[in-house]
Each structure stands twice: as structure tokens, then as C-alpha cells.
C-alpha atoms as a PDB file:
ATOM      1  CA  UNK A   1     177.470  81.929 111.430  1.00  0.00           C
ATOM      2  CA  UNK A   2     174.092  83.776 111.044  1.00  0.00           C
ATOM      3  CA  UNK A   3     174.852  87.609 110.749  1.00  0.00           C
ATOM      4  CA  UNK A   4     171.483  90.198 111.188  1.00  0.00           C
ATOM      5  CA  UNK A   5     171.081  92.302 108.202  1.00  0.00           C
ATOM      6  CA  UNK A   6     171.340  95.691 109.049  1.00  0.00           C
ATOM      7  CA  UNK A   7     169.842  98.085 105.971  1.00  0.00           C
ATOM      8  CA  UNK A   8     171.359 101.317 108.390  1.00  0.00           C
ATOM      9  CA  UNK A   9     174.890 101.066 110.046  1.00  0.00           C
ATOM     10  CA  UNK A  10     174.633 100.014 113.370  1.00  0.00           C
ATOM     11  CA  UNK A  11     176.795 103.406 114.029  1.00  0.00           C
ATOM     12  CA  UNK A  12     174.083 106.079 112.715  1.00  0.00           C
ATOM     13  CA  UNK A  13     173.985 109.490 114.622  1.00  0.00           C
ATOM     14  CA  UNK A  14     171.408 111.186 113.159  1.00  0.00           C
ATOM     15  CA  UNK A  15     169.761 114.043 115.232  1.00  0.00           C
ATOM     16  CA  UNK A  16     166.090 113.319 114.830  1.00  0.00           C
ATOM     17  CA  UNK A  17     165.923 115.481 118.062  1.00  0.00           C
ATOM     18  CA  UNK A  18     166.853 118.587 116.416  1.00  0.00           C
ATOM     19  CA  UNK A  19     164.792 118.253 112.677  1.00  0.00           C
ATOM     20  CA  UNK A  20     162.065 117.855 115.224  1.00  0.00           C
ATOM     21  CA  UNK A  21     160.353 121.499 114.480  1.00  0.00           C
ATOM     22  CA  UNK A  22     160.349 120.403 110.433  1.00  0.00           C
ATOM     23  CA  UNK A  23     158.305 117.173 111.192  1.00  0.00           C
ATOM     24  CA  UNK A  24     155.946 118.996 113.351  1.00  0.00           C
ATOM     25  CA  UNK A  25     155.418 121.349 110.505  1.00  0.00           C
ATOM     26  CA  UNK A  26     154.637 118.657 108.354  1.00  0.00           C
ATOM     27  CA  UNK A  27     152.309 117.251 110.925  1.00  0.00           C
ATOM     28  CA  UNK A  28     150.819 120.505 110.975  1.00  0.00           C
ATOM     29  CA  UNK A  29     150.149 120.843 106.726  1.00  0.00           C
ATOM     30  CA  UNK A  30     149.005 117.241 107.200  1.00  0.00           C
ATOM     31  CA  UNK A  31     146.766 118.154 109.636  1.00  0.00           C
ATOM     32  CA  UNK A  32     145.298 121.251 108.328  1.00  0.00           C
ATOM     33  CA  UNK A  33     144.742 119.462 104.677  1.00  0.00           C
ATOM     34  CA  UNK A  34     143.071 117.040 106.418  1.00  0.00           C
ATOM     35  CA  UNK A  35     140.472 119.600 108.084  1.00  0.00           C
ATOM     36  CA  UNK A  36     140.394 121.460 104.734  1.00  0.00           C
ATOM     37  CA  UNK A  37     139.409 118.049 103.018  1.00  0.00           C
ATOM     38  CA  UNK A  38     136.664 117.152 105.722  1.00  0.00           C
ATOM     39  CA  UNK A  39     135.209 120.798 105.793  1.00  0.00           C
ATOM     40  CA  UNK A  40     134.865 121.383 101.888  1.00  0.00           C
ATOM     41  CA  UNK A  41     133.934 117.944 100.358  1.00  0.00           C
ATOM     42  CA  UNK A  42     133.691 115.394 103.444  1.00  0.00           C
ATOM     43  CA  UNK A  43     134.176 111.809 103.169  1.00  0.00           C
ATOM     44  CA  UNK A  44     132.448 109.909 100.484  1.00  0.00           C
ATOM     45  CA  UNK A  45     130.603 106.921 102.243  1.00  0.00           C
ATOM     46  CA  UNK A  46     130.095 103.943 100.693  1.00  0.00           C
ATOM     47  CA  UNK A  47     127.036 102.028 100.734  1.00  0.00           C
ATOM     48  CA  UNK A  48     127.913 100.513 104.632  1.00  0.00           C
ATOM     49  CA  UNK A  49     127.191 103.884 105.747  1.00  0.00           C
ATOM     50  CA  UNK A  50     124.597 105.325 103.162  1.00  0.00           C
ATOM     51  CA  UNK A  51     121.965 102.599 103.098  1.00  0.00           C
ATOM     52  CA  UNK A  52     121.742 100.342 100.106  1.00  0.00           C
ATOM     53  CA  UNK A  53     121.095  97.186  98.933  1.00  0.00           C
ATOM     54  CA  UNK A  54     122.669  93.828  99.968  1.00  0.00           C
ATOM     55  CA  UNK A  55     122.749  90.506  97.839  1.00  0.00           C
ATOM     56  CA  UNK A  56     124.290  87.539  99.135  1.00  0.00           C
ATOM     57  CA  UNK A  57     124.649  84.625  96.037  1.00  0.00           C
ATOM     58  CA  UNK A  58     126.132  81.472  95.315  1.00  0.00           C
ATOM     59  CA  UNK A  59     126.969  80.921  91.927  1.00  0.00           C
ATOM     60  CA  UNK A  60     127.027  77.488  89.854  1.00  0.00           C
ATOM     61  CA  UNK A  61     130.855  77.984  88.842  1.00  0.00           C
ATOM     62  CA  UNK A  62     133.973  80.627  89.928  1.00  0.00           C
ATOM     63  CA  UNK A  63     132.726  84.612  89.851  1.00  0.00           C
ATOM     64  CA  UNK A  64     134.639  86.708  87.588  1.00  0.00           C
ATOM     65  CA  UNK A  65     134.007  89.744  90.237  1.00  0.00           C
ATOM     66  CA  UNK A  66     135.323  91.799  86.837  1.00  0.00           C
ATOM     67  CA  UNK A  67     132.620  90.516  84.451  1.00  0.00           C
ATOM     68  CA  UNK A  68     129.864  90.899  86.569  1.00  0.00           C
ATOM     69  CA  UNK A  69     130.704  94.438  87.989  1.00  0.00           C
ATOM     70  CA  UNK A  70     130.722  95.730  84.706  1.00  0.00           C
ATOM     71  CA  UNK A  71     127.342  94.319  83.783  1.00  0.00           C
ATOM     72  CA  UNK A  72     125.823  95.441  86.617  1.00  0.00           C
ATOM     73  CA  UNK A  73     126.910  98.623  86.380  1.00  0.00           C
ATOM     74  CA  UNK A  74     125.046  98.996  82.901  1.00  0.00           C
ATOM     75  CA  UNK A  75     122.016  98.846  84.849  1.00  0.00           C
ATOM     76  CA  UNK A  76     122.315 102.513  85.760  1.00  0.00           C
ATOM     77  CA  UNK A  77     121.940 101.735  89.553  1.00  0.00           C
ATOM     78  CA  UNK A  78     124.916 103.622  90.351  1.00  0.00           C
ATOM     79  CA  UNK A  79     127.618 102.608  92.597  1.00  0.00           C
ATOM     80  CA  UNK A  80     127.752  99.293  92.937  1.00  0.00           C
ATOM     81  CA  UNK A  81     130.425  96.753  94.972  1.00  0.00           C
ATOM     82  CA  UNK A  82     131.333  93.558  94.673  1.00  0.00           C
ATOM     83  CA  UNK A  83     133.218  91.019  96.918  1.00  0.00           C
ATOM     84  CA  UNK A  84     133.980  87.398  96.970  1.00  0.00           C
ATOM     85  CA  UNK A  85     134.042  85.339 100.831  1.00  0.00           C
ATOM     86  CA  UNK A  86     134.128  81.771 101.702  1.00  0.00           C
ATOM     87  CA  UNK A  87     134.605  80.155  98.472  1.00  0.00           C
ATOM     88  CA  UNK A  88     135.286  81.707  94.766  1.00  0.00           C
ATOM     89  CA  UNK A  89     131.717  81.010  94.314  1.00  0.00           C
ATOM     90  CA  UNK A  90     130.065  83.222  96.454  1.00  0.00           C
ATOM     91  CA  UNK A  91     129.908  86.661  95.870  1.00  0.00           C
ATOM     92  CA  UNK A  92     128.372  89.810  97.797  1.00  0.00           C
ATOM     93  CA  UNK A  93     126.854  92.244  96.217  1.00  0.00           C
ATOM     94  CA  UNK A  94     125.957  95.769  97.352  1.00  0.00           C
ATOM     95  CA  UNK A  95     123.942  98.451  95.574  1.00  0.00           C
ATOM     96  CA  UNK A  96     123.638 102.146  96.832  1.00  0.00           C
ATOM     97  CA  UNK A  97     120.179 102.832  97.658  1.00  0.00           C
ATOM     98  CA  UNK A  98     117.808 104.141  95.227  1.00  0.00           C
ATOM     99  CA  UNK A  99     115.516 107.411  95.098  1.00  0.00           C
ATOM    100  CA  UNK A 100     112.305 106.871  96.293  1.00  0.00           C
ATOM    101  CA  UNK A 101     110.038 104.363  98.664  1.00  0.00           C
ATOM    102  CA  UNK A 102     110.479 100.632  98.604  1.00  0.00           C
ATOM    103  CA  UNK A 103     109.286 100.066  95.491  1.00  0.00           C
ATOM    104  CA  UNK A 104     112.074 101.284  93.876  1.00  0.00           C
ATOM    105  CA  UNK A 105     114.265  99.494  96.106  1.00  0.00           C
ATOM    106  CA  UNK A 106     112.757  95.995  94.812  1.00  0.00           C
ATOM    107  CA  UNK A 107     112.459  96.974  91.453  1.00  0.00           C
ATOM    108  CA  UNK A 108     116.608  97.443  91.480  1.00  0.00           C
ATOM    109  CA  UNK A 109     116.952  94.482  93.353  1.00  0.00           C
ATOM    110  CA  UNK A 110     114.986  92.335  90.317  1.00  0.00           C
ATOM    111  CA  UNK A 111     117.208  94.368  87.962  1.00  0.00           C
ATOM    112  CA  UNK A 112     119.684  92.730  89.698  1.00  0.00           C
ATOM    113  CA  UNK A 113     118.559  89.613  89.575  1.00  0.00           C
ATOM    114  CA  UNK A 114     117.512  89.161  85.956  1.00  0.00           C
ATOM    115  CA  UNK A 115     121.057  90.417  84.806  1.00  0.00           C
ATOM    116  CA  UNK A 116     122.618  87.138  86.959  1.00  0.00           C
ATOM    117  CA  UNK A 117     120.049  85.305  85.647  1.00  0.00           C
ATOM    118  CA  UNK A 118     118.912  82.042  87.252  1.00  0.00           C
ATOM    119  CA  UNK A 119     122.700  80.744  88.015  1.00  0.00           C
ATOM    120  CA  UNK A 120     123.097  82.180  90.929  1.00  0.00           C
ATOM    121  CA  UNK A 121     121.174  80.795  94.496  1.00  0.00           C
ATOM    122  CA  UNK A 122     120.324  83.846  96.522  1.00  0.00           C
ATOM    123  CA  UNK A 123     121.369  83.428 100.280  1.00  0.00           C
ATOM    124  CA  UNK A 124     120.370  86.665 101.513  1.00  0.00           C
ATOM    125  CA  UNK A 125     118.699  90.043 100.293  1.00  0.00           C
ATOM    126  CA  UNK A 126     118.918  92.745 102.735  1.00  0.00           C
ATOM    127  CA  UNK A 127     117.525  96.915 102.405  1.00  0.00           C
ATOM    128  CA  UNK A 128     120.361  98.842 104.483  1.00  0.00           C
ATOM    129  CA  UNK A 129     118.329 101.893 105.106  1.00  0.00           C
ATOM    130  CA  UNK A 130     119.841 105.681 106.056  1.00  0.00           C
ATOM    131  CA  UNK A 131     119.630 105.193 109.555  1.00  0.00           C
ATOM    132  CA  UNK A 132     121.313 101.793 109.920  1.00  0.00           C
ATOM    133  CA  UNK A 133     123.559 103.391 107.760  1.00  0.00           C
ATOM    134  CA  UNK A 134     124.262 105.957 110.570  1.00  0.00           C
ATOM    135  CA  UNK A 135     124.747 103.815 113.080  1.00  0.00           C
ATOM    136  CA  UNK A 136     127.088 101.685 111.541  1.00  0.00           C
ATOM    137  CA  UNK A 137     129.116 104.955 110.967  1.00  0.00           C
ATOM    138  CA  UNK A 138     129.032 106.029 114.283  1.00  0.00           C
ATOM    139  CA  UNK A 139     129.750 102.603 115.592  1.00  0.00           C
ATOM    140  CA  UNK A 140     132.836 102.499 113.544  1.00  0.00           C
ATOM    141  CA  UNK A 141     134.280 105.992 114.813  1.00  0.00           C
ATOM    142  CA  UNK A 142     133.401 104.823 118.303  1.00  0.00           C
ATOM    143  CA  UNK A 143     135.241 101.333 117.861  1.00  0.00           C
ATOM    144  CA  UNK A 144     138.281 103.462 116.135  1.00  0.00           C
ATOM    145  CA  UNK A 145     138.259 106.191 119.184  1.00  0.00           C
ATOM    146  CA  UNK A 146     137.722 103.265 121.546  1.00  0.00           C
ATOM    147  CA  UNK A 147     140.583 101.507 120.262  1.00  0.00           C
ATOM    148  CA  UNK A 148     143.243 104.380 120.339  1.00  0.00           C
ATOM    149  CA  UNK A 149     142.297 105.381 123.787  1.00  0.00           C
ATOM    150  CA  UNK A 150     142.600 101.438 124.706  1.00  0.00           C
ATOM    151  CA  UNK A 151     146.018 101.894 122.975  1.00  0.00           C
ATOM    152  CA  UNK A 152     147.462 104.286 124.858  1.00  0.00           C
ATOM    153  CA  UNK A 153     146.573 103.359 128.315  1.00  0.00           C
ATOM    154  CA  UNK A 154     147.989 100.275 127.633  1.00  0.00           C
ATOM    155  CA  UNK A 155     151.188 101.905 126.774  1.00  0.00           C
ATOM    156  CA  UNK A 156     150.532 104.325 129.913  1.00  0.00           C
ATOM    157  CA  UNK A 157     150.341 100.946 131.978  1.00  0.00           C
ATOM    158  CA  UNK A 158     153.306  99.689 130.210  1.00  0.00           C
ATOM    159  CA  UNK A 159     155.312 102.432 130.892  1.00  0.00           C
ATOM    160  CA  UNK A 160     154.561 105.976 132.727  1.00  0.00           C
ATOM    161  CA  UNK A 161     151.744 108.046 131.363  1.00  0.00           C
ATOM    162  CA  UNK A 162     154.031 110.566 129.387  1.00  0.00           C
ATOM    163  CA  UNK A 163     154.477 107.831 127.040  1.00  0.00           C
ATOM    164  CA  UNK A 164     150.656 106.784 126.511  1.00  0.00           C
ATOM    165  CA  UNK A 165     150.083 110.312 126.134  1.00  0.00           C
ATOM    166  CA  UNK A 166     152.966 110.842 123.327  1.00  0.00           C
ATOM    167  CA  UNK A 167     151.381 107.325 121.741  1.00  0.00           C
ATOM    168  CA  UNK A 168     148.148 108.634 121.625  1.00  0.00           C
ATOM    169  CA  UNK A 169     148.796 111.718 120.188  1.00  0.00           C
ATOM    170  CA  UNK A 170     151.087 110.380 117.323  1.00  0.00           C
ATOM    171  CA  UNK A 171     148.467 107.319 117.113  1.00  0.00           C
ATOM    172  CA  UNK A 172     145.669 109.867 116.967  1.00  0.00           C
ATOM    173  CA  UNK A 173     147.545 111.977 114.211  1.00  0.00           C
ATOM    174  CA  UNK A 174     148.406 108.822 111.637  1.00  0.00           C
ATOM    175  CA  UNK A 175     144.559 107.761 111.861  1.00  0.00           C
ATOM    176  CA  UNK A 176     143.340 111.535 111.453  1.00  0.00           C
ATOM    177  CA  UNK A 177     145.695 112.153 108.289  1.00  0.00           C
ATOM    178  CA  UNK A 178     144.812 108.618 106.680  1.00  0.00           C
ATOM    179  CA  UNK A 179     140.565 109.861 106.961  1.00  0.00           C
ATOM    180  CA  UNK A 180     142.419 112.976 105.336  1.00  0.00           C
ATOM    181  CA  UNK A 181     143.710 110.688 102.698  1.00  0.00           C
ATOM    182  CA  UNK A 182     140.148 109.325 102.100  1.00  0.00           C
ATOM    183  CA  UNK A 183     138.845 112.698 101.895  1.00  0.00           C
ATOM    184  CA  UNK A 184     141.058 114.144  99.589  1.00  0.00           C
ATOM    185  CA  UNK A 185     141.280 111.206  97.149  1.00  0.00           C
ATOM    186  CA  UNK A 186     137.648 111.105  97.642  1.00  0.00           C
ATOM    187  CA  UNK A 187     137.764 107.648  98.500  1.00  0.00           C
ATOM    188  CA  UNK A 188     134.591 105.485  99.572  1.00  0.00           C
ATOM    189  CA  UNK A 189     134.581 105.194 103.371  1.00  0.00           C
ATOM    190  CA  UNK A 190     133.160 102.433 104.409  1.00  0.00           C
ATOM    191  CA  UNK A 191     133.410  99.469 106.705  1.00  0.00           C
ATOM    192  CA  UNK A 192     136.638  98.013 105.299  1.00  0.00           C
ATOM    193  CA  UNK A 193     138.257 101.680 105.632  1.00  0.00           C
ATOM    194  CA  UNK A 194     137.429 101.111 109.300  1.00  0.00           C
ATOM    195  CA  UNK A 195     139.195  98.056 109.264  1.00  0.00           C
ATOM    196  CA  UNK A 196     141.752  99.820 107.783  1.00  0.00           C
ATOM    197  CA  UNK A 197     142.292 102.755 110.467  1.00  0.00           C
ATOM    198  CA  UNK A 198     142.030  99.609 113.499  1.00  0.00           C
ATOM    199  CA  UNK A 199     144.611  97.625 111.723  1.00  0.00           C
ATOM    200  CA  UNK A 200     146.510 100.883 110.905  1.00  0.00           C
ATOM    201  CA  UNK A 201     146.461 101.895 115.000  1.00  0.00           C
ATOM    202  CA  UNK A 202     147.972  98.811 115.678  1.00  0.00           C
ATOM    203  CA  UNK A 203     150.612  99.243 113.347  1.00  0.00           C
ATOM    204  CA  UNK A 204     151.403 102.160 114.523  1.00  0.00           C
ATOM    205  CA  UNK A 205     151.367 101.882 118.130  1.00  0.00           C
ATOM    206  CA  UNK A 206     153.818  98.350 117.878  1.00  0.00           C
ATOM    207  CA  UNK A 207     156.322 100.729 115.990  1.00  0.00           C
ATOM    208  CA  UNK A 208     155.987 103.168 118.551  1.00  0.00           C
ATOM    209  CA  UNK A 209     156.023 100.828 121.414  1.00  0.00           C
ATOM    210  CA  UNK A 210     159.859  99.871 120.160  1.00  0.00           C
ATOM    211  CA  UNK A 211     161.076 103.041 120.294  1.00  0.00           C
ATOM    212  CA  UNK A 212     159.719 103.897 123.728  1.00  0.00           C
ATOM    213  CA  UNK A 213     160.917 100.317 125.256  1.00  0.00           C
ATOM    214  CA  UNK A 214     164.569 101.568 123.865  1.00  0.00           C
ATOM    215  CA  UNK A 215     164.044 105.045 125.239  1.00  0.00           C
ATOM    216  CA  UNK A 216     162.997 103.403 128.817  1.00  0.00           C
ATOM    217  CA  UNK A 217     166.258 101.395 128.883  1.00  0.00           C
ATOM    218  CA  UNK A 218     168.507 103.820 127.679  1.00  0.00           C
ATOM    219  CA  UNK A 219     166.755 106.218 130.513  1.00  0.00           C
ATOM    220  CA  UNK A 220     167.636 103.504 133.278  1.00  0.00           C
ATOM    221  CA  UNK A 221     171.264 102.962 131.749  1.00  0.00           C
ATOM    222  CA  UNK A 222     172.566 106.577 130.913  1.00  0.00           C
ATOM    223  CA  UNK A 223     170.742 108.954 134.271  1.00  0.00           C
ATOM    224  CA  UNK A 224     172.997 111.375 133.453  1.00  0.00           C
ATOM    225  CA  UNK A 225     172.487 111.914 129.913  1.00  0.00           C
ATOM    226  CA  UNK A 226     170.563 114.858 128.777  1.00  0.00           C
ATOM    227  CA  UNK A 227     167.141 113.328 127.161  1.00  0.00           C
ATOM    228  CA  UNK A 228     167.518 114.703 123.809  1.00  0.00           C
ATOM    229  CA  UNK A 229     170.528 112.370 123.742  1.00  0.00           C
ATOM    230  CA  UNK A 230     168.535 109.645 124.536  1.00  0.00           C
ATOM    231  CA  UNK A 231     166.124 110.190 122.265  1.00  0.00           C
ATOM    232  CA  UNK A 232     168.306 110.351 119.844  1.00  0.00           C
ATOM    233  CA  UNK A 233     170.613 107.038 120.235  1.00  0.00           C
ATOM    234  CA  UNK A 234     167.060 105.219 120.963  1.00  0.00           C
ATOM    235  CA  UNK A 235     165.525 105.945 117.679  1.00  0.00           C
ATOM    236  CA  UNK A 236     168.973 105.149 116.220  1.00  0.00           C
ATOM    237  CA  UNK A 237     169.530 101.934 117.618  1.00  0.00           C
ATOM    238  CA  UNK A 238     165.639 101.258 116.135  1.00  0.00           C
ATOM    239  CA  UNK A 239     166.124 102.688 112.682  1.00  0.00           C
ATOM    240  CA  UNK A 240     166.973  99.783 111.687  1.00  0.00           C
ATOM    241  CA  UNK A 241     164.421  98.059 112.703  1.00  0.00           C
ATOM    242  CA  UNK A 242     161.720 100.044 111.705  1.00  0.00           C
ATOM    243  CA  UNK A 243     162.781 100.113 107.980  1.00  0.00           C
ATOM    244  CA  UNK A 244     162.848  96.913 107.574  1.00  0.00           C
ATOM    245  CA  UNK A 245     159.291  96.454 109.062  1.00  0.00           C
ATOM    246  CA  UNK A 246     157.887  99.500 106.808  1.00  0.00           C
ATOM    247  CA  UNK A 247     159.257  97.976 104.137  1.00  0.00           C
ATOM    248  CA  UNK A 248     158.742  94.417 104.315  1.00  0.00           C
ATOM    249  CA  UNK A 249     155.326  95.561 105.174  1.00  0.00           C
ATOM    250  CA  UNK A 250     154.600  97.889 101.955  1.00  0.00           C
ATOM    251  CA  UNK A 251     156.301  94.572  99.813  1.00  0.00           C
ATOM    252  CA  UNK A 252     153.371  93.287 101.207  1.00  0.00           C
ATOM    253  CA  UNK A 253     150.897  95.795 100.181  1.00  0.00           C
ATOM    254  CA  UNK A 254     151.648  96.904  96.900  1.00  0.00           C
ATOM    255  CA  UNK A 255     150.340  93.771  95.167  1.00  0.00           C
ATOM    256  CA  UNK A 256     147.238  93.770  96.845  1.00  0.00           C
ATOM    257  CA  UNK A 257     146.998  97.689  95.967  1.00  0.00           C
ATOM    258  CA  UNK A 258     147.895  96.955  92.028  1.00  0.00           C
ATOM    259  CA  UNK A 259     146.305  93.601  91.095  1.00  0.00           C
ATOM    260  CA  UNK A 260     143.907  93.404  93.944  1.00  0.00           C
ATOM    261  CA  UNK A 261     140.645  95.057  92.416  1.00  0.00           C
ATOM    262  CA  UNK A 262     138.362  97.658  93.384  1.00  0.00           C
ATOM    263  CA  UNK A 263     137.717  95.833  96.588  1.00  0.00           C
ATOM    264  CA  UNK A 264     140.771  95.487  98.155  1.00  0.00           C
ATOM    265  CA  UNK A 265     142.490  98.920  96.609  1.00  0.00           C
ATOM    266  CA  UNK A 266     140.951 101.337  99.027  1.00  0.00           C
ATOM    267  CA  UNK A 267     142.091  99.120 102.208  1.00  0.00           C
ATOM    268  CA  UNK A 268     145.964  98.672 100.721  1.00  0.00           C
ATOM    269  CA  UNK A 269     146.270 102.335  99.341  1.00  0.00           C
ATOM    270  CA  UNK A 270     144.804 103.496 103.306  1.00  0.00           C
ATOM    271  CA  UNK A 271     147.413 100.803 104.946  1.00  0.00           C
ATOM    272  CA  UNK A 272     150.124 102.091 102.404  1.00  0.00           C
ATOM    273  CA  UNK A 273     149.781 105.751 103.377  1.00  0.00           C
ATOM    274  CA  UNK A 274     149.428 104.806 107.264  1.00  0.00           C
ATOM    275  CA  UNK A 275     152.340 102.871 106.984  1.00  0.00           C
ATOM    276  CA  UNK A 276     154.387 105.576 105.659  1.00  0.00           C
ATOM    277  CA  UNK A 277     152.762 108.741 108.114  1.00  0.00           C
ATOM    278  CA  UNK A 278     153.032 105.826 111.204  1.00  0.00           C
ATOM    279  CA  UNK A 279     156.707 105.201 110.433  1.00  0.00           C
ATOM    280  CA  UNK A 280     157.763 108.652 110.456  1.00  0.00           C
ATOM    281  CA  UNK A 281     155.396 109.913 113.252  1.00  0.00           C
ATOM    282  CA  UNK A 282     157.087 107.036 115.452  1.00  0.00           C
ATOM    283  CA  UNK A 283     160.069 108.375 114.135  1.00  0.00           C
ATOM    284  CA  UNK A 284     159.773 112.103 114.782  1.00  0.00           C
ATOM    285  CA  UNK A 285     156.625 112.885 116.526  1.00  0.00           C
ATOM    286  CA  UNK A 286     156.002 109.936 119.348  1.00  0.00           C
ATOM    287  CA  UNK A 287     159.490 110.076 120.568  1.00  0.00           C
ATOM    288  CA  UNK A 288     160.274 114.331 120.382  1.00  0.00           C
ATOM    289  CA  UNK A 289     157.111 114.805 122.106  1.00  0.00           C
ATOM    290  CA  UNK A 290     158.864 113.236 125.280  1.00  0.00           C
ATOM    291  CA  UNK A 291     161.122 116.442 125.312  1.00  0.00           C
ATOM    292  CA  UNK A 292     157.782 118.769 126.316  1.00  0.00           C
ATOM    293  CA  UNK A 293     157.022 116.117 129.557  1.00  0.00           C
ATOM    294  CA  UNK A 294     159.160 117.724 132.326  1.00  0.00           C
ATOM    295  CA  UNK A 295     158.796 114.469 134.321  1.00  0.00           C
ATOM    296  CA  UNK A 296     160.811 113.018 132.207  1.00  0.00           C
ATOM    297  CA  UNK A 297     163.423 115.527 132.123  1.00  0.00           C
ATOM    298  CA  UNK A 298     167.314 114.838 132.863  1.00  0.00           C
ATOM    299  CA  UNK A 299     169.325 117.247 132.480  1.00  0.00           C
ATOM    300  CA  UNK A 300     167.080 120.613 130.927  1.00  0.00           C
ATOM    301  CA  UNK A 301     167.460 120.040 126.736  1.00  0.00           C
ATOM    302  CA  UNK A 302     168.241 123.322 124.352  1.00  0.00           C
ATOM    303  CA  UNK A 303     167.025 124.022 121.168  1.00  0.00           C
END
């Protein structure tokens, strides 16, 4: 007979409740790095968001992306990206823009060119100027603010708005400390960080979602029990559950973050990082925030 695995006794009592005031101070270093690391140095934006130069090819054969970013780079262009789509034959290539009018901008782009060599069939050659550049970057923070605010009201809907409130707080705080992560690895920031801060909202919000949905039906089950109580046996009863999912999820990740290249390195080291803030904020900071929304109140909770 099939038994579930269970990596934490079914039987754990932990009070997450009262260790509450340690993971808000953590939230709190977290949070001031982050505006430390945004105020000082900033975010260092890739090419999406800078302007630059865009080369679509096909190649004759398989693109070592390896090969050919290291002789390009001995071109003295400066920062220069690489990624493969569609088949292993096609390769995109992206070159920051260079100083100076247009002219310079075509002279790097046959730079380019005679270093392929006349293997490749060009599909597409594209300028990204500044102000494109800008617009993609404020499209992206729009799309990410968008998206959390679509996240919680959902979960307000869902449930009652003290939860979509908690959610979009602790959403709000794992995306903010992973563009702190950026900053203070000095990370490019760029379209597929984006991607990385959408996929890492969902991610958290479905972690936080479980522990809510438990809290909701211990609520309805146990009136009389004080909330912190609840709290408590609800994250408890979903420890389980949301180790196993962190981890499974990081097992996931940490090839992709050690054998899968410059491109993909930035996107699995941001997921890796969200995964581990989201998990504990779910943990700690989603669920303890319920204690401060008297609405939710049972019986009046001490400490």
C-alpha cells in the first residue's frame, strides 16, 4: 500500500508564531540591503534595457554558443550575449550599443559579421536604441507590479481581503529582495530577469496560497482557538509540503545554474534565491502578518 513520504513528522509543533519578530528582522536587513544596493550602484541593465544591437542568424551546422562568445568578445565591443531558440542552429546575438551616431553602430555590426564569416544566414539585424530601451524597462516593472497586484486580489477574492493583503505584502517583499539580489551581485537585468521575478511571483503566491487555504479551514474547524494557534498547526500541517516543493524545485535549478551558461545562470541563480526568500516568507511573514488583521481575530493573541 502506497504510503506519502513525509520529510517532517506529521506531529511537528513548532511555534513559527512566536520566532515571528526574528523573521521580520531579517525581512527588514533584507530589505534595507536591498535599498542600500539600488541607491549606491543600481541595477546593471543589460542590453534589453540599454539599447544595443540585435543579430538574428542561422548557422550551416550546431552553434557552440561557447566558441563564438569568446570570439566575439575579442572584438572589443564590450558586453556581448548570446542565446540559442528554435533549433541548435540558430543563435541570437546581442551587442551593447556603441559610442557615437549610427555609423558606429554599423561598423560593429560588420565586425560582427566578418568574425562569423559567410556561414551564417542573417534573419534579422535590429538597432535597440536608449529609448526603446526605456520602455521596455518600464514595461517590465509595470507587467511585474501588474502581476502582484493581479495576485493578490485574486487571493482577496479567494478568500477575505486580509489574506490578499498579507500575500501581497510577502509577494511584494520576495520580488523586492531578489532585484536586491541583482543589485548586489551586480547582475545584468534584463528581460529574462523579468521573467524571472513573474515566474518567481507565482511561485511564491501558490506556496502562500497553501498555507492560507489550511489557515481558512482550521479557522472554520477550531472558532474557539486563539489564532496564533492556528497559525501555527496550519503552517505545520504544510511544512511538509512546502519542503518538498522548495526542494524538488531547487533539484531542478541547480543544473541549469551550474552547466547552463551565461544565459541561463542569471535566471536560475534569481529563481534559486526567490525560491529560498518565497519559502520562508510563506513560512514566517504571509501567515504572522494575519495576527496584525483584527478581523480576523479569535480570541486576542499575546506576545
Amino acid at each position: 500500500m502506497f504510503r506519502p513520504i513525509h520529510f517532517i513528522p506529521t506531529d511537528t509543533k513548532f511555534d513559527f508564531v512566536a520566532k515571528r519578530w526574528w523573521a521580520f528582522s531579517v525581512t527588514i536587513i533584507l530589505l534595507i540591503l536591498t535599498f542600500i544596493a539600488l541607491a549606491t550602484q543600481g541595477l546593471n541593465l543589460g542590453i534589453d534595457f540599454k539599447g544595443g544591437i540585435l543579430i538574428e542568424a542561422k548557422a550551416q551546422q550546431a552553434v557552440d554558443t561557447a566558441a563564438l562568445r569568446s570570439d566575439l568578445n575579442q572584438l572589443g565591443l564590450g558586453e556581448v550575449e548570446l542565446q540559442q531558440f528554435g533549433s541548435p542552429d540558430d543563435v541570437l546575438i546581442r551587442v551593447q550599443r556603441q559610442e557615437g551616431d549610427e555609423a558606429a553602430q554599423t561598423k560593429a555590426i560588420q565586425s560582427v559579421r566578418d568574425k562569423l564569416g559567410t556561414g551564417y544566414e542573417y534573419r534579422r539585424v535590429e538597432v535597440v536604441g536608449p529609448t526603446v530601451g526605456k520602455e521596455l524597462l518600464h514595461a517590465g516593472i509595470l507587467a511585474t507590479v501588474l502581476a502582484m497586484l493581479a495576485i493578490s486580489v485574486y487571493v482577496a477574492m479567494r478568500f477575505e481581503w486580509q489574506f490578499g493583503l498579507a500575500a501581497l505584502i510577502a509577494t511584494f517583499h520576495d520580488v523586492l529582495t531578489t532585484v536586491g539580489f541583482f543589485a548586489v551581485l551586480h547582475l545584468d537585468f534584463n528581460l529574462t530577469a523579468v521573467a524571472a521575478l513573474l515566474t518567481l511571483a507565482g511561485y511564491s503566491i501558490n506556496d502562500t496560497v497553501v498555507v492560507f487555504d489550511r489557515i481558512r479551514e482550521t479557522l472554520r474547524r477550531q472558532k474557539a482557538t486563539d489564532l496564533r494557534s492556528v497559525i501555527n498547526d496550519s503552517v505545520n500541517q504544510t511544512l511538509s509540503r512546502t519542503t518538498m516543493t522548495a526542494g524538488t524545485t531547487l533539484l531542478a535549478l541547480l543544473p541549469l545554474a551550474l552547466m547552463g551558461g551565461s544565459t541561463l545562470v542569471n535566471f536560475s541563480a534569481a529563481l534559486i534565491w526567490g525560491i529560498v526568500v518565497g519559502t520562508y516568507s510563506s513560512i514566517y511573514v504571509a501567515a504572522a502578518l494575519l495576527i496584525y488583521m483584527p478581523p480576523l481575530r479569535r480570541v486576542e493573541t499575546k506576545g
